[in-house]
PDB file of N, CA and C in Angstrom:
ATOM      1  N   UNK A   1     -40.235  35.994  50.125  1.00  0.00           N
ATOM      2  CA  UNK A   1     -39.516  35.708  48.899  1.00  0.00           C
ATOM      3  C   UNK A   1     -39.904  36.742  47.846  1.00  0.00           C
ATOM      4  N   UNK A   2     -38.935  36.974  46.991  1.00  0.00           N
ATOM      5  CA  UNK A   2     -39.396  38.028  45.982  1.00  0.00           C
ATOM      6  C   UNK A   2     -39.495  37.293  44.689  1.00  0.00           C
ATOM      7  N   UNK A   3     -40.465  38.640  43.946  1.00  0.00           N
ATOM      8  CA  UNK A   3     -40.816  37.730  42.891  1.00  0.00           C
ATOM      9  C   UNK A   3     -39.735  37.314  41.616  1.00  0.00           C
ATOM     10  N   UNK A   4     -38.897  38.274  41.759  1.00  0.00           N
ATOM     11  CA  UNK A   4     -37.646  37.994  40.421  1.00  0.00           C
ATOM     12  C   UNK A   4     -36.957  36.322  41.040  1.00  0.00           C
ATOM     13  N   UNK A   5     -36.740  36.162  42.516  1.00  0.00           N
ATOM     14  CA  UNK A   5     -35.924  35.120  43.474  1.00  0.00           C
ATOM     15  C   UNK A   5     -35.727  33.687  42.574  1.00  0.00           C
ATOM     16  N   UNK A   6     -35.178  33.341  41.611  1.00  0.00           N
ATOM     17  CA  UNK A   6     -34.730  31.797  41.092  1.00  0.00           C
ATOM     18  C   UNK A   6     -34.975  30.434  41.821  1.00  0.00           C
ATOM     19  N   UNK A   7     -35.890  30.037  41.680  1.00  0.00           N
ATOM     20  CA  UNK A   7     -36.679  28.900  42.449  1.00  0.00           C
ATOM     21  C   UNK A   7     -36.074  27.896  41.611  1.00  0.00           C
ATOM     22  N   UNK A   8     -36.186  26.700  43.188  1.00  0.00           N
ATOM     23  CA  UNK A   8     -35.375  25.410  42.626  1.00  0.00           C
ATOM     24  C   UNK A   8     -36.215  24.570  41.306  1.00  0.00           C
ATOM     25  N   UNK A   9     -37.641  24.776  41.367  1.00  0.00           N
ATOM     26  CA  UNK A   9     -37.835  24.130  39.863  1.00  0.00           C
ATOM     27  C   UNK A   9     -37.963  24.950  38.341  1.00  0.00           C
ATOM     28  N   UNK A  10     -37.177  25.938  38.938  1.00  0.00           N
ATOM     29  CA  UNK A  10     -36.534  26.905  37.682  1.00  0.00           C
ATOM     30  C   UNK A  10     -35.283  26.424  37.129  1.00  0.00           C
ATOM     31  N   UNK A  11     -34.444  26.284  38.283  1.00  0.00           N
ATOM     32  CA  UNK A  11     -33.009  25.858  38.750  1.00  0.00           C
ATOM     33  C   UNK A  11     -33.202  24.151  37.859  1.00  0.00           C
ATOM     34  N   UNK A  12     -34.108  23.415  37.718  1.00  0.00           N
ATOM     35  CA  UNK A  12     -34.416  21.978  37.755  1.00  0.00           C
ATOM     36  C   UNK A  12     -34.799  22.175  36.035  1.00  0.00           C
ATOM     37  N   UNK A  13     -35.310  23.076  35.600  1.00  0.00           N
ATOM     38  CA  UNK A  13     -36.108  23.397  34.186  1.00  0.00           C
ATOM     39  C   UNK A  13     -34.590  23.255  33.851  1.00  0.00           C
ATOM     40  N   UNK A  14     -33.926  24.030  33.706  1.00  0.00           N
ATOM     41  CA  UNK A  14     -32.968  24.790  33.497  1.00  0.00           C
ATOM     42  C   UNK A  14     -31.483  24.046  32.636  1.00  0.00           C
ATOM     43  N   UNK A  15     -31.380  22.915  34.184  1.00  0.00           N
ATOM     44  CA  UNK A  15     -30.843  21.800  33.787  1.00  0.00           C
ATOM     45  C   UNK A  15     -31.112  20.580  32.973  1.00  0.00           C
ATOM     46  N   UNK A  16     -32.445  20.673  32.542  1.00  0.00           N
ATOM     47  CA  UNK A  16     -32.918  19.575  32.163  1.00  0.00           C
ATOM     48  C   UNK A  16     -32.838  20.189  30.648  1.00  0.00           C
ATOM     49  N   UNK A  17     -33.041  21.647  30.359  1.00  0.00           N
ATOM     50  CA  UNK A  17     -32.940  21.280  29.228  1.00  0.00           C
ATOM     51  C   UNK A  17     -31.442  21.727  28.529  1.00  0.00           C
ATOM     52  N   UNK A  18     -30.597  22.007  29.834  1.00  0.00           N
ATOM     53  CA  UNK A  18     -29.148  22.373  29.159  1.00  0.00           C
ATOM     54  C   UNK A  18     -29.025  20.380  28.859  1.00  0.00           C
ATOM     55  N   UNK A  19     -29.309  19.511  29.232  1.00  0.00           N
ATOM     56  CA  UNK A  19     -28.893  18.093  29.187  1.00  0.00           C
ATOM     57  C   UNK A  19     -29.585  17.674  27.973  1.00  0.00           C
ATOM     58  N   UNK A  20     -30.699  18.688  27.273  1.00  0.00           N
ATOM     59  CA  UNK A  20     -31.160  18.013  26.373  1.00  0.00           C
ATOM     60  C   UNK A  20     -30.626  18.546  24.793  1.00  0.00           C
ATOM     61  N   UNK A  21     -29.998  20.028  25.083  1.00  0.00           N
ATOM     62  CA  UNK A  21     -29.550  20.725  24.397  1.00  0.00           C
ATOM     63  C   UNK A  21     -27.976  20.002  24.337  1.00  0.00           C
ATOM     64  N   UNK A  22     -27.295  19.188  25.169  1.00  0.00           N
ATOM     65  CA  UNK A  22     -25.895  18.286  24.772  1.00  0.00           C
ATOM     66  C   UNK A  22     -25.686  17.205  24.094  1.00  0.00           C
ATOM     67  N   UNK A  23     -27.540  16.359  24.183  1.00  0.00           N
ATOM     68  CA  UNK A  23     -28.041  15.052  23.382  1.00  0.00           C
ATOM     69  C   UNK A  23     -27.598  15.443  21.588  1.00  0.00           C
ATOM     70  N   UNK A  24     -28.271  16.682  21.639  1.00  0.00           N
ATOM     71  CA  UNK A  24     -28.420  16.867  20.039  1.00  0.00           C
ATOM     72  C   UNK A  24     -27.619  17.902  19.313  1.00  0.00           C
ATOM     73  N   UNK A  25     -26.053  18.320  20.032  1.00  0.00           N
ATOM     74  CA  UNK A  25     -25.218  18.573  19.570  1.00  0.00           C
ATOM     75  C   UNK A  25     -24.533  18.212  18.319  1.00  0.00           C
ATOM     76  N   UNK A  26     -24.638  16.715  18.211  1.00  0.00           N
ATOM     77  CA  UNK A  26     -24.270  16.328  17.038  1.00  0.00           C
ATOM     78  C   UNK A  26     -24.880  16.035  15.851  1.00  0.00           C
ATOM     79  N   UNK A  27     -26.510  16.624  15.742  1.00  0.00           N
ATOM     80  CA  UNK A  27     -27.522  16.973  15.321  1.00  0.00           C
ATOM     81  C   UNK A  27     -27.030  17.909  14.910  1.00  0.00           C
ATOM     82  N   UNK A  28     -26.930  18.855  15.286  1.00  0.00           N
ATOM     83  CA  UNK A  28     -26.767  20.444  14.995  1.00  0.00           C
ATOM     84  C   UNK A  28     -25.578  20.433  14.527  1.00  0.00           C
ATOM     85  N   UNK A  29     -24.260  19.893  14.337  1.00  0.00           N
ATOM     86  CA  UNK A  29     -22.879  19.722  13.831  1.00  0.00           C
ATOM     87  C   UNK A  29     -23.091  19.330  12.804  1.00  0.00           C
ATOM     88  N   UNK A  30     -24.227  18.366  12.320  1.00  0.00           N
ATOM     89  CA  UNK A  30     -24.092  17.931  11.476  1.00  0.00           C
ATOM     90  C   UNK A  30     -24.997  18.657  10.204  1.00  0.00           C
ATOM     91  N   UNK A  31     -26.261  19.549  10.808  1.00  0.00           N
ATOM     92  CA  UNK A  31     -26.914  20.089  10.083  1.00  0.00           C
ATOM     93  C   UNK A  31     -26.073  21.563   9.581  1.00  0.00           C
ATOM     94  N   UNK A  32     -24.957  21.559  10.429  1.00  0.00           N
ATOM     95  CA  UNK A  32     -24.331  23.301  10.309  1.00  0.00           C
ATOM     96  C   UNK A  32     -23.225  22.618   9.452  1.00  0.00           C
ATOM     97  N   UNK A  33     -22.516  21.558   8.884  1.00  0.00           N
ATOM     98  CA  UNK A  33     -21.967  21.037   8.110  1.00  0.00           C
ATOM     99  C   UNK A  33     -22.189  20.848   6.748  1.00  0.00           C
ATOM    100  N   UNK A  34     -23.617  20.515   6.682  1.00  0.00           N
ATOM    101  CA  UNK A  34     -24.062  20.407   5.728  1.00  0.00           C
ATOM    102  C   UNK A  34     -25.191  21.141   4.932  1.00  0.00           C
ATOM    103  N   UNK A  35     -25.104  22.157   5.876  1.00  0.00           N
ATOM    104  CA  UNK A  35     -25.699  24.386   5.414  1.00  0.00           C
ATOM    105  C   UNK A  35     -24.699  24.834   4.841  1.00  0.00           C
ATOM    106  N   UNK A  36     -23.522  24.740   5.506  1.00  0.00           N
ATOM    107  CA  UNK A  36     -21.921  24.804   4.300  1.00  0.00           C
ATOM    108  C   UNK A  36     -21.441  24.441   3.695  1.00  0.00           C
ATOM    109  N   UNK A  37     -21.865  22.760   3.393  1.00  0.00           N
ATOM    110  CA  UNK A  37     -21.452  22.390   2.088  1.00  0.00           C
ATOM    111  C   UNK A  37     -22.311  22.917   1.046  1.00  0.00           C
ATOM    112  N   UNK A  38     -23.769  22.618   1.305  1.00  0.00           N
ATOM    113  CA  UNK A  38     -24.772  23.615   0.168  1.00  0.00           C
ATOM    114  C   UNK A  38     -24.672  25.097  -0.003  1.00  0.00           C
ATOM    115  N   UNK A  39     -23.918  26.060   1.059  1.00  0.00           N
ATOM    116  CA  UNK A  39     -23.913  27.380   0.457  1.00  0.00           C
ATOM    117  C   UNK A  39     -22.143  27.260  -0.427  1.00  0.00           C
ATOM    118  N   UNK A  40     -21.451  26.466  -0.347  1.00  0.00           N
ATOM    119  CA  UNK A  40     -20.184  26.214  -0.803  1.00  0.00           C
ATOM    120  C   UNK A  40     -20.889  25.901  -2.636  1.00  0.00           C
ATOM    121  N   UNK A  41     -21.429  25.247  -2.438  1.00  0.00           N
ATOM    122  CA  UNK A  41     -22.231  24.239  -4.182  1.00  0.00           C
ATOM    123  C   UNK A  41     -22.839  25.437  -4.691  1.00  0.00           C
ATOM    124  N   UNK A  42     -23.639  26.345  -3.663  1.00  0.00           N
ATOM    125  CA  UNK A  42     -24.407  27.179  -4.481  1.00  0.00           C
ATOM    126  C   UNK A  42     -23.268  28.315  -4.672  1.00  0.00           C
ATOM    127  N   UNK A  43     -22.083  28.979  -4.163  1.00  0.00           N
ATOM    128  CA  UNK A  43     -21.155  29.923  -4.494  1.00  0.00           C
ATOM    129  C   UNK A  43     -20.367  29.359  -5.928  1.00  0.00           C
ATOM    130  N   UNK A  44     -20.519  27.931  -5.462  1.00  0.00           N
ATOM    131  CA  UNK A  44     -19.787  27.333  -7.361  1.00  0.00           C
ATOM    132  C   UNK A  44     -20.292  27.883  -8.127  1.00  0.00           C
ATOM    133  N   UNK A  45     -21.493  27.161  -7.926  1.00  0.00           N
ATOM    134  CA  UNK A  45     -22.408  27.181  -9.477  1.00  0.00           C
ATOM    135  C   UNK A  45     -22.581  28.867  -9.526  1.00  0.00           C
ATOM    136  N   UNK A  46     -22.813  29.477  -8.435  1.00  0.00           N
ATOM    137  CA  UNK A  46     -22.605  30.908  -9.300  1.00  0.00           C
ATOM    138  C   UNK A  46     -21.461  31.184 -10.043  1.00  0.00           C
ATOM    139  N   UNK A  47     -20.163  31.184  -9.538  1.00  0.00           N
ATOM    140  CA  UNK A  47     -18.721  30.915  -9.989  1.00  0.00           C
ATOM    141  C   UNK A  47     -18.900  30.653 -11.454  1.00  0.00           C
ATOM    142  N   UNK A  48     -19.751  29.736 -11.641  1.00  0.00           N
ATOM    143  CA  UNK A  48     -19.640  29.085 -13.167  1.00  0.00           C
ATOM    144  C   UNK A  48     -20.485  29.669 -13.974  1.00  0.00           C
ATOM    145  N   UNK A  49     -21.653  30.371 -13.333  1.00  0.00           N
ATOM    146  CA  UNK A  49     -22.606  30.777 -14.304  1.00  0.00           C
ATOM    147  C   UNK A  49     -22.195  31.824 -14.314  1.00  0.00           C
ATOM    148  N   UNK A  50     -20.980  32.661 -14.075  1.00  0.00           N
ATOM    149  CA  UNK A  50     -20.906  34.422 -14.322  1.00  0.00           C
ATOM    150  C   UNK A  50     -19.969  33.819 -15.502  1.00  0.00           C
ATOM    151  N   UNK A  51     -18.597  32.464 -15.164  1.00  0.00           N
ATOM    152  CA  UNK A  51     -18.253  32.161 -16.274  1.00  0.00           C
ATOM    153  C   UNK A  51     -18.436  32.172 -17.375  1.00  0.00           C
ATOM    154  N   UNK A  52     -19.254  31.386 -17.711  1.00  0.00           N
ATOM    155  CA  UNK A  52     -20.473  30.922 -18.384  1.00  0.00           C
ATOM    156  C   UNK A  52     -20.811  32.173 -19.128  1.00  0.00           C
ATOM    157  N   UNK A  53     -21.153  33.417 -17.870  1.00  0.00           N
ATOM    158  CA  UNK A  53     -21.447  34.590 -19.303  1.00  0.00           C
ATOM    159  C   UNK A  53     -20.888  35.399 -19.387  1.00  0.00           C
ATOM    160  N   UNK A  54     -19.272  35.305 -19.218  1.00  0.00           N
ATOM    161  CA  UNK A  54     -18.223  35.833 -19.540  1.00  0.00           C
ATOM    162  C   UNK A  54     -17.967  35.382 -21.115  1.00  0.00           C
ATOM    163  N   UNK A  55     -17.514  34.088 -20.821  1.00  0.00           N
ATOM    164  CA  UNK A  55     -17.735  33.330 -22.213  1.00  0.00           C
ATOM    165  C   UNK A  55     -18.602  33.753 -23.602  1.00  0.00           C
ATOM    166  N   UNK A  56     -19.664  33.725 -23.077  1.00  0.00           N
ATOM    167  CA  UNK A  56     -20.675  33.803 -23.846  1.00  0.00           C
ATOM    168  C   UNK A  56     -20.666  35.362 -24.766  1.00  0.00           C
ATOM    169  N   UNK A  57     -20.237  36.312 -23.773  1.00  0.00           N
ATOM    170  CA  UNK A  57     -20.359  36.974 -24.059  1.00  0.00           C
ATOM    171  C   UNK A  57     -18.502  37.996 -24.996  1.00  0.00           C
ATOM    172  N   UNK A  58     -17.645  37.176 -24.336  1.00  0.00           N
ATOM    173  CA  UNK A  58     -16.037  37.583 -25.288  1.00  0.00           C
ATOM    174  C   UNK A  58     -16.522  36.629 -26.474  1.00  0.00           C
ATOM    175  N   UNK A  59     -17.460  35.831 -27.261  1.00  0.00           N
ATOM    176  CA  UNK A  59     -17.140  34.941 -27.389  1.00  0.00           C
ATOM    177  C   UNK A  59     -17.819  35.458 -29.134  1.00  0.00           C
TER     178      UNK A  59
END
């Protein structure tokens, strides 16, 4: 056997953690949901604070 050769409790690792990586899919949907609503809040509030010194500054 060679040493690169894919052994069945590689083959067994492998699967076990593609099955654990499908558990917490909706973990991760939900954390990548709500990384875009907070970079969405933080593009506002910049939005408002250049406003803000637009204003400030025609003003």
């Amino acid at each position: 056997m060679h040493a690169h050769a894919v052994t069945y409790d590689a083959l067994r690792r492998s699967r076990r953690r593609a099955f654990f990586l499908t558990r917490t899919t909706q973990q991760v949907k939900s954390l990548t949901l709500l990384r875009e609503i907070l970079r969405a809040a933080v593009a506002l509030g910049g939005l408002i604070a250049w406003g803000g010194l637009a204003v400030l500054l025609a003003g």
